[in-house]
PDB file of N, CA and C in Angstrom:
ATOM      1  N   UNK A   1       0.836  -1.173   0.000  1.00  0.00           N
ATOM      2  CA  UNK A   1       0.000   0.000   0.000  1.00  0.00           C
ATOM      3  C   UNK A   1       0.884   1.241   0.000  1.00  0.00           C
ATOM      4  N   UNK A   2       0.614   2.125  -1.065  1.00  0.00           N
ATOM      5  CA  UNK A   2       1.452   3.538  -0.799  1.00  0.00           C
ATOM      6  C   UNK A   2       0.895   4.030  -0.321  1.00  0.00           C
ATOM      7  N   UNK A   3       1.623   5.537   0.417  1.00  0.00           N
ATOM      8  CA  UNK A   3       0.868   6.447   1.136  1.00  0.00           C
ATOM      9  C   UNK A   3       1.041   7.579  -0.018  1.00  0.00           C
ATOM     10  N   UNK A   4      -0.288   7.991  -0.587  1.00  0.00           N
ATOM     11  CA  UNK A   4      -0.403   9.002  -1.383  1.00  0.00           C
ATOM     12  C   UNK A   4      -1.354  10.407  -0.785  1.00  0.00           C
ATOM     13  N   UNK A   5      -1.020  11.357  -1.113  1.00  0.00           N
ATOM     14  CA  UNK A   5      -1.711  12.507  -0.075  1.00  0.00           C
ATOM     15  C   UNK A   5      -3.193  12.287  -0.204  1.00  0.00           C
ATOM     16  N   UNK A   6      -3.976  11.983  -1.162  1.00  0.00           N
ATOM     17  CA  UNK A   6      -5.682  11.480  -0.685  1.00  0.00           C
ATOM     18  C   UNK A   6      -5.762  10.310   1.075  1.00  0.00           C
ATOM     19  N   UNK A   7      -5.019   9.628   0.788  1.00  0.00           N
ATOM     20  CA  UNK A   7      -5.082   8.738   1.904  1.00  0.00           C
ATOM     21  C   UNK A   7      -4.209   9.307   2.967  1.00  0.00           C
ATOM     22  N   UNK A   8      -3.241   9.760   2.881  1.00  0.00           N
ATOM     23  CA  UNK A   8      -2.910  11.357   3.842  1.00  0.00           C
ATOM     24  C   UNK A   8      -3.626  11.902   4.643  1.00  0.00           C
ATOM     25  N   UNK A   9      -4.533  12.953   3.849  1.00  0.00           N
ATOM     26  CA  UNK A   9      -5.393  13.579   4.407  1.00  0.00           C
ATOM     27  C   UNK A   9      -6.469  12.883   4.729  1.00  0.00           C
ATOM     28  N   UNK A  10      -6.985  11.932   4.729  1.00  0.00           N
ATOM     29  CA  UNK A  10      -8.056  10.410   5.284  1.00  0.00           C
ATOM     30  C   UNK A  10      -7.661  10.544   6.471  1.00  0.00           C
ATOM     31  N   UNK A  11      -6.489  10.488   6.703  1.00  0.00           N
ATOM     32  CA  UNK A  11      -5.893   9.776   8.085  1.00  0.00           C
ATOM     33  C   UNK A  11      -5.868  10.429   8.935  1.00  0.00           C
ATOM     34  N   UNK A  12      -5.311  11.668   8.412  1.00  0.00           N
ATOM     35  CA  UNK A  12      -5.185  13.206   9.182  1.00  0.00           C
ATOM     36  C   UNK A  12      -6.783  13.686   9.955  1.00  0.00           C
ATOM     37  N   UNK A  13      -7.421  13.528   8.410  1.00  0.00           N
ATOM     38  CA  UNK A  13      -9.069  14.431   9.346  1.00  0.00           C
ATOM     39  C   UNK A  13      -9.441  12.941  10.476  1.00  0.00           C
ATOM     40  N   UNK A  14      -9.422  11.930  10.434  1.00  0.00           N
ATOM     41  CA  UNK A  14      -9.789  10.904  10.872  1.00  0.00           C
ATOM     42  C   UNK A  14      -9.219  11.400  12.694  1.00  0.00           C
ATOM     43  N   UNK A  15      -7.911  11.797  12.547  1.00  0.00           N
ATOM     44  CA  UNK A  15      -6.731  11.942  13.660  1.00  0.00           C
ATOM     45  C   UNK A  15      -7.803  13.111  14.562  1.00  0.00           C
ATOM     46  N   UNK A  16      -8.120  13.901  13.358  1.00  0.00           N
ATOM     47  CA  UNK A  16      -8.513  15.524  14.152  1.00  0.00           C
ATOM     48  C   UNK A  16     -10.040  15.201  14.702  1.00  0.00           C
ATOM     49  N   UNK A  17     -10.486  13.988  13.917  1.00  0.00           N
ATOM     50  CA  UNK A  17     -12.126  13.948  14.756  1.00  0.00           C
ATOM     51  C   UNK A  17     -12.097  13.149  15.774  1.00  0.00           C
ATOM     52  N   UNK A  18     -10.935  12.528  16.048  1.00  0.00           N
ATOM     53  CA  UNK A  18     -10.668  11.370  17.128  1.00  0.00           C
ATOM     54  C   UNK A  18      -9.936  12.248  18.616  1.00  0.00           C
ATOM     55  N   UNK A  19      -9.397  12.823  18.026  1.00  0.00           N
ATOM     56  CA  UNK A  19      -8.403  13.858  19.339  1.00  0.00           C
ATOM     57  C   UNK A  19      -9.225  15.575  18.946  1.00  0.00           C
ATOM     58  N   UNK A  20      -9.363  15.519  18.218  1.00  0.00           N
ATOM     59  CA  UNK A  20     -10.026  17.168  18.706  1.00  0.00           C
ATOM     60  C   UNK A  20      -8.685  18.035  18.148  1.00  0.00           C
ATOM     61  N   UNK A  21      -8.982  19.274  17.884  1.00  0.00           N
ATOM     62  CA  UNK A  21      -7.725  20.095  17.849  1.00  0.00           C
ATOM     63  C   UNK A  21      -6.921  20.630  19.099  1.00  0.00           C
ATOM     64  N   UNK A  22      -8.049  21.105  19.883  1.00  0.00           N
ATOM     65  CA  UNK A  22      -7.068  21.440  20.903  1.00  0.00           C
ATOM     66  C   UNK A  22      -6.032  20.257  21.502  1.00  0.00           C
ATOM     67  N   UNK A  23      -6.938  19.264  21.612  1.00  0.00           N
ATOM     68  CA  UNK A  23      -5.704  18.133  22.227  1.00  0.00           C
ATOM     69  C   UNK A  23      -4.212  17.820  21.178  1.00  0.00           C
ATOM     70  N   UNK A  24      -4.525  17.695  19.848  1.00  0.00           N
ATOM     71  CA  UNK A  24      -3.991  18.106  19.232  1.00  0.00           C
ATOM     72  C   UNK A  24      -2.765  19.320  18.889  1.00  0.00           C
ATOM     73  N   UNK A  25      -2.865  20.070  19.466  1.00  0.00           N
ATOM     74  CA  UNK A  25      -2.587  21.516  19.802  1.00  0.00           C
ATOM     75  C   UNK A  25      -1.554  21.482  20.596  1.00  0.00           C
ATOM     76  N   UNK A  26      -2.360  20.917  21.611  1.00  0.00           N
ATOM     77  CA  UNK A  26      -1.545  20.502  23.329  1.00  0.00           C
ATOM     78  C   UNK A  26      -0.507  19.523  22.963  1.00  0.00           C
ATOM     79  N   UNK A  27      -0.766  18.548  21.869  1.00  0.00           N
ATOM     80  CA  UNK A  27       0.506  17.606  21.625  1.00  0.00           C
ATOM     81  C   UNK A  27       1.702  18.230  21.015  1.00  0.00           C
ATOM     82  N   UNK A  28       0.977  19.380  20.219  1.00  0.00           N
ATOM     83  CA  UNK A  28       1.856  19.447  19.147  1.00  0.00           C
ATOM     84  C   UNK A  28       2.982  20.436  19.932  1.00  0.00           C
ATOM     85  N   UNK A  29       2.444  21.386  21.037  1.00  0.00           N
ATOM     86  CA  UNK A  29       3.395  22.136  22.227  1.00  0.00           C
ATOM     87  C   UNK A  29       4.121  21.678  22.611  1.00  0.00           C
ATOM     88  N   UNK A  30       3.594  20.509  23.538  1.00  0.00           N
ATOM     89  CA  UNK A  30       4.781  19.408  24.285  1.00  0.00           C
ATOM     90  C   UNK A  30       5.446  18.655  23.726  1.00  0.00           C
ATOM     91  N   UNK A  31       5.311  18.047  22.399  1.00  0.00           N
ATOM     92  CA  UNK A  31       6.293  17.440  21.486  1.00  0.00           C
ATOM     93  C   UNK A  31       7.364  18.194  21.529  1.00  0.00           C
ATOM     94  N   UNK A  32       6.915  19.979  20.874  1.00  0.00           N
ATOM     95  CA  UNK A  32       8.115  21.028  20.371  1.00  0.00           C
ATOM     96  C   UNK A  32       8.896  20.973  21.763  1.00  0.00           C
ATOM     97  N   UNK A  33       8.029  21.392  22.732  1.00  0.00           N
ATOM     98  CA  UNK A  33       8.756  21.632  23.733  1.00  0.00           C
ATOM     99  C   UNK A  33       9.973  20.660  24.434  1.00  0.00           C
ATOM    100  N   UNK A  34       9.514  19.152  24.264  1.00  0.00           N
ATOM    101  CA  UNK A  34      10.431  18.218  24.718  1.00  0.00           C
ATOM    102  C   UNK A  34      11.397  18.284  23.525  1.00  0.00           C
ATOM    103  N   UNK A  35      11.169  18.524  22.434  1.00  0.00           N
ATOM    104  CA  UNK A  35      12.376  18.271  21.278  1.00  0.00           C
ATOM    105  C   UNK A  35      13.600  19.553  21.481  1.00  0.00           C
ATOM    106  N   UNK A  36      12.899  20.542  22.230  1.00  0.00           N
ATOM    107  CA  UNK A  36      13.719  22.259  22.670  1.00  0.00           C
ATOM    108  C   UNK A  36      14.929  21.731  24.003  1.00  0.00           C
ATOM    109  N   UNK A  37      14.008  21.065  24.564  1.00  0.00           N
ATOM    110  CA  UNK A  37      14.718  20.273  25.935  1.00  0.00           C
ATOM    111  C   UNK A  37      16.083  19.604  25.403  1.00  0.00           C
ATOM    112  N   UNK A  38      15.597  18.923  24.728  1.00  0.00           N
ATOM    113  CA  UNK A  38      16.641  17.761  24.393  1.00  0.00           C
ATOM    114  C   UNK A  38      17.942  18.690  23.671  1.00  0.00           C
ATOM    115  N   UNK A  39      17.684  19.030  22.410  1.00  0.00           N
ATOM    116  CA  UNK A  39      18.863  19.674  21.835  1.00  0.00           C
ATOM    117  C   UNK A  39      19.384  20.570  23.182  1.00  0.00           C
ATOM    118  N   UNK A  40      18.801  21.408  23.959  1.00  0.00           N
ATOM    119  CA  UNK A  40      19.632  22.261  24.971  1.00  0.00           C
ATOM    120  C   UNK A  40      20.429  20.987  25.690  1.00  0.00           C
ATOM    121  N   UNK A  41      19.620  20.585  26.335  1.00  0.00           N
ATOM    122  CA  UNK A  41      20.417  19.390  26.890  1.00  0.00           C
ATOM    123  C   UNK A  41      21.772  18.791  26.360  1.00  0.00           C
ATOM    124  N   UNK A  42      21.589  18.822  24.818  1.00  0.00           N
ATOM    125  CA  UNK A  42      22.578  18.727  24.004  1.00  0.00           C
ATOM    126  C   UNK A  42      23.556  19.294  23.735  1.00  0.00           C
ATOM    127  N   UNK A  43      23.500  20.474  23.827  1.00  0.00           N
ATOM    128  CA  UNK A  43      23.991  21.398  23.378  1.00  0.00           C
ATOM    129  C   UNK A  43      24.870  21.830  25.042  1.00  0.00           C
ATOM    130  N   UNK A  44      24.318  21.418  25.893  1.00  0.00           N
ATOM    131  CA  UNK A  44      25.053  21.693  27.432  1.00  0.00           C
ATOM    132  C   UNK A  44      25.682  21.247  27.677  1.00  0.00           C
ATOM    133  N   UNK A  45      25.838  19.485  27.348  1.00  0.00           N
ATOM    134  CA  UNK A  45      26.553  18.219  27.435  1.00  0.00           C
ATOM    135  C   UNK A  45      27.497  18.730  26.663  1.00  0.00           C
ATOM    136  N   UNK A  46      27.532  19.199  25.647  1.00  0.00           N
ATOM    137  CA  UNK A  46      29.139  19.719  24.412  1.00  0.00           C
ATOM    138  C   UNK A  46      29.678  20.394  25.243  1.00  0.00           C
ATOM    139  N   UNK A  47      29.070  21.605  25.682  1.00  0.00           N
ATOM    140  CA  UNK A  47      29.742  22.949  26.326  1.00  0.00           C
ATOM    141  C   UNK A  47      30.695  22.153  27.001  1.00  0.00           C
ATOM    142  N   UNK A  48      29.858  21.005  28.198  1.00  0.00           N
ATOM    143  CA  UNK A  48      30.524  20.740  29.267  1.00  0.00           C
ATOM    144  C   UNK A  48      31.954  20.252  28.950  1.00  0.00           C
ATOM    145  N   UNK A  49      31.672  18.984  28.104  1.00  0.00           N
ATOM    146  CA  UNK A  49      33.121  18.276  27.702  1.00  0.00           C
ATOM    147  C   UNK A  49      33.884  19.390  27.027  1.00  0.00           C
ATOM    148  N   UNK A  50      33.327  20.084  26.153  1.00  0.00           N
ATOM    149  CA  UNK A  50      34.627  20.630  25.837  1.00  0.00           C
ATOM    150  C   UNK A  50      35.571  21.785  26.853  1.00  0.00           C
ATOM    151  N   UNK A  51      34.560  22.034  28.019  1.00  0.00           N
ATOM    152  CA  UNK A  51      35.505  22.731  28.746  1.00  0.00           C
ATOM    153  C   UNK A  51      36.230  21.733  29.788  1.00  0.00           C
ATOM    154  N   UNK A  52      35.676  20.627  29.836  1.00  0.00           N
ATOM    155  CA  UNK A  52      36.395  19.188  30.769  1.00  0.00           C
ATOM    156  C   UNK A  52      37.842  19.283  29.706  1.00  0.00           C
ATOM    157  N   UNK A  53      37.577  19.299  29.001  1.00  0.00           N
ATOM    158  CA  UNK A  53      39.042  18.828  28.071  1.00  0.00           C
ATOM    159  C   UNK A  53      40.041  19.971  28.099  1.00  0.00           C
ATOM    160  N   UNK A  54      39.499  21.399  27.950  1.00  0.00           N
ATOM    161  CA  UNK A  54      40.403  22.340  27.711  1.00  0.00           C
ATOM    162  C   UNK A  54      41.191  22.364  29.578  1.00  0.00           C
ATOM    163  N   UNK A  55      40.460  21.961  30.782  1.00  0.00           N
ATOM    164  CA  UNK A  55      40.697  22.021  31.526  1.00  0.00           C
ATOM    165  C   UNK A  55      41.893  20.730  31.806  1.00  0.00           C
ATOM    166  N   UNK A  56      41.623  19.779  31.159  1.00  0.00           N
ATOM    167  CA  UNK A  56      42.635  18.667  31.270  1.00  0.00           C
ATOM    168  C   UNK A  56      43.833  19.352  30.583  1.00  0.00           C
ATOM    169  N   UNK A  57      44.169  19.945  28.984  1.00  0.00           N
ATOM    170  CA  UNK A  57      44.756  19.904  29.051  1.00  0.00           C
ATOM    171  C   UNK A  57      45.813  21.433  29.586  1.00  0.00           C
ATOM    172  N   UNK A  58      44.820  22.380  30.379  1.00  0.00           N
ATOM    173  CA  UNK A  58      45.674  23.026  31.252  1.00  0.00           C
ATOM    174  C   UNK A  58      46.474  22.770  31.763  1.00  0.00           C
ATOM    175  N   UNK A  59      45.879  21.530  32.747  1.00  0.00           N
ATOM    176  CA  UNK A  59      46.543  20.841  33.626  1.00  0.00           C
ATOM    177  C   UNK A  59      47.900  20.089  32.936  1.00  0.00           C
ATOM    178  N   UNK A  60      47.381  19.316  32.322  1.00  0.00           N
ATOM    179  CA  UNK A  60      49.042  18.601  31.263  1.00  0.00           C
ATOM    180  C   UNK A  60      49.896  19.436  31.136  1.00  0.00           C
ATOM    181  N   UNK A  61      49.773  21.340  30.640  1.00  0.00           N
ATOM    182  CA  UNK A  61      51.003  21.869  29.821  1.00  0.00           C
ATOM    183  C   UNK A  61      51.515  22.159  31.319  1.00  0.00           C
ATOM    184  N   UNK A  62      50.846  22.155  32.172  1.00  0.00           N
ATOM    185  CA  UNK A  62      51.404  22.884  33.857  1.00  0.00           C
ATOM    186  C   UNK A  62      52.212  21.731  34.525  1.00  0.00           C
ATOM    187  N   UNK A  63      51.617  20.512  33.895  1.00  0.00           N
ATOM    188  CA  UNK A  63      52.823  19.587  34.504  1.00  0.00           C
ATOM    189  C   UNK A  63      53.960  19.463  33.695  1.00  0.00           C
ATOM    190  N   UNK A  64      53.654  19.658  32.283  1.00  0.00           N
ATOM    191  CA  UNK A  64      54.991  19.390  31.450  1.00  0.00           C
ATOM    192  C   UNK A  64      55.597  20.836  31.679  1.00  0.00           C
ATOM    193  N   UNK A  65      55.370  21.902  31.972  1.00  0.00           N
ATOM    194  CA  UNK A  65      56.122  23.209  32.055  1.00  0.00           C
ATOM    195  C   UNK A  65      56.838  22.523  33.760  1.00  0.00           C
ATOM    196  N   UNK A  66      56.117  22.255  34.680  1.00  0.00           N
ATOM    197  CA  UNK A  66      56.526  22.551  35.807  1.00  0.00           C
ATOM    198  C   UNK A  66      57.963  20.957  35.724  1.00  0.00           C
ATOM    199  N   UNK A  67      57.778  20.130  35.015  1.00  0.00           N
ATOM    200  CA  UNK A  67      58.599  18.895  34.459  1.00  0.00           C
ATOM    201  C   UNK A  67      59.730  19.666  33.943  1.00  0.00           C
ATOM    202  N   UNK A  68      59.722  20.439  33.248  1.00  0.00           N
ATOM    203  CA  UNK A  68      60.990  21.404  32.342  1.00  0.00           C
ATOM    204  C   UNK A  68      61.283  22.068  33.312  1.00  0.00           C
ATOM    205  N   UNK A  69      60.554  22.742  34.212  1.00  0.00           N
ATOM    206  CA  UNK A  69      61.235  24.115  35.197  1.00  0.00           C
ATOM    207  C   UNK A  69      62.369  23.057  36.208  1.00  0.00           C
ATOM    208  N   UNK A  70      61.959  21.855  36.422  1.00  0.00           N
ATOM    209  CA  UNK A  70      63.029  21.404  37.947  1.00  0.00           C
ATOM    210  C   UNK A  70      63.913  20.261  36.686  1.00  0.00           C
ATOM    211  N   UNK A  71      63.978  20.300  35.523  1.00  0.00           N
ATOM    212  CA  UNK A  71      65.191  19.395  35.024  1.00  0.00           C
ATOM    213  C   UNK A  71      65.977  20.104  34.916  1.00  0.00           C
TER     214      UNK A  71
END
């Protein structure tokens, strides 16, 4: 069976007389809204590691400098 837009829109008005629009509405908010969540979430998790790393390798050039200062 293909899905061609006549049977599309079948499915769709079928969706809107079964849930209503507003409920509809209300899904379509909290979907966006959890999908807004996630990428930030995402996007926080990067920040984090990449400042975990720049912080590691602070630490490394301070041991290899402080390694050169007492040879």
């Amino acid at each position: 069976m293909r899905l061609v837009l006549p049977n599309l829109l079948v499915v769709a008005a079928l969706i809107v007389l079964v849930f209503g629009t507003k409920k509809l509405r209300t899904l379509g908010g909290d979907l966006g809204s959890a999908i807004k969540g996630f990428k930030k979430a995402m996007n926080d998790d990067e920040t984090n590691c990449a400042e975990k790393r720049r912080k590691r390798l602070r630490q490394r050039s301070s041991l290899i400098k402080s390694k050169q200062g007492s040879v």
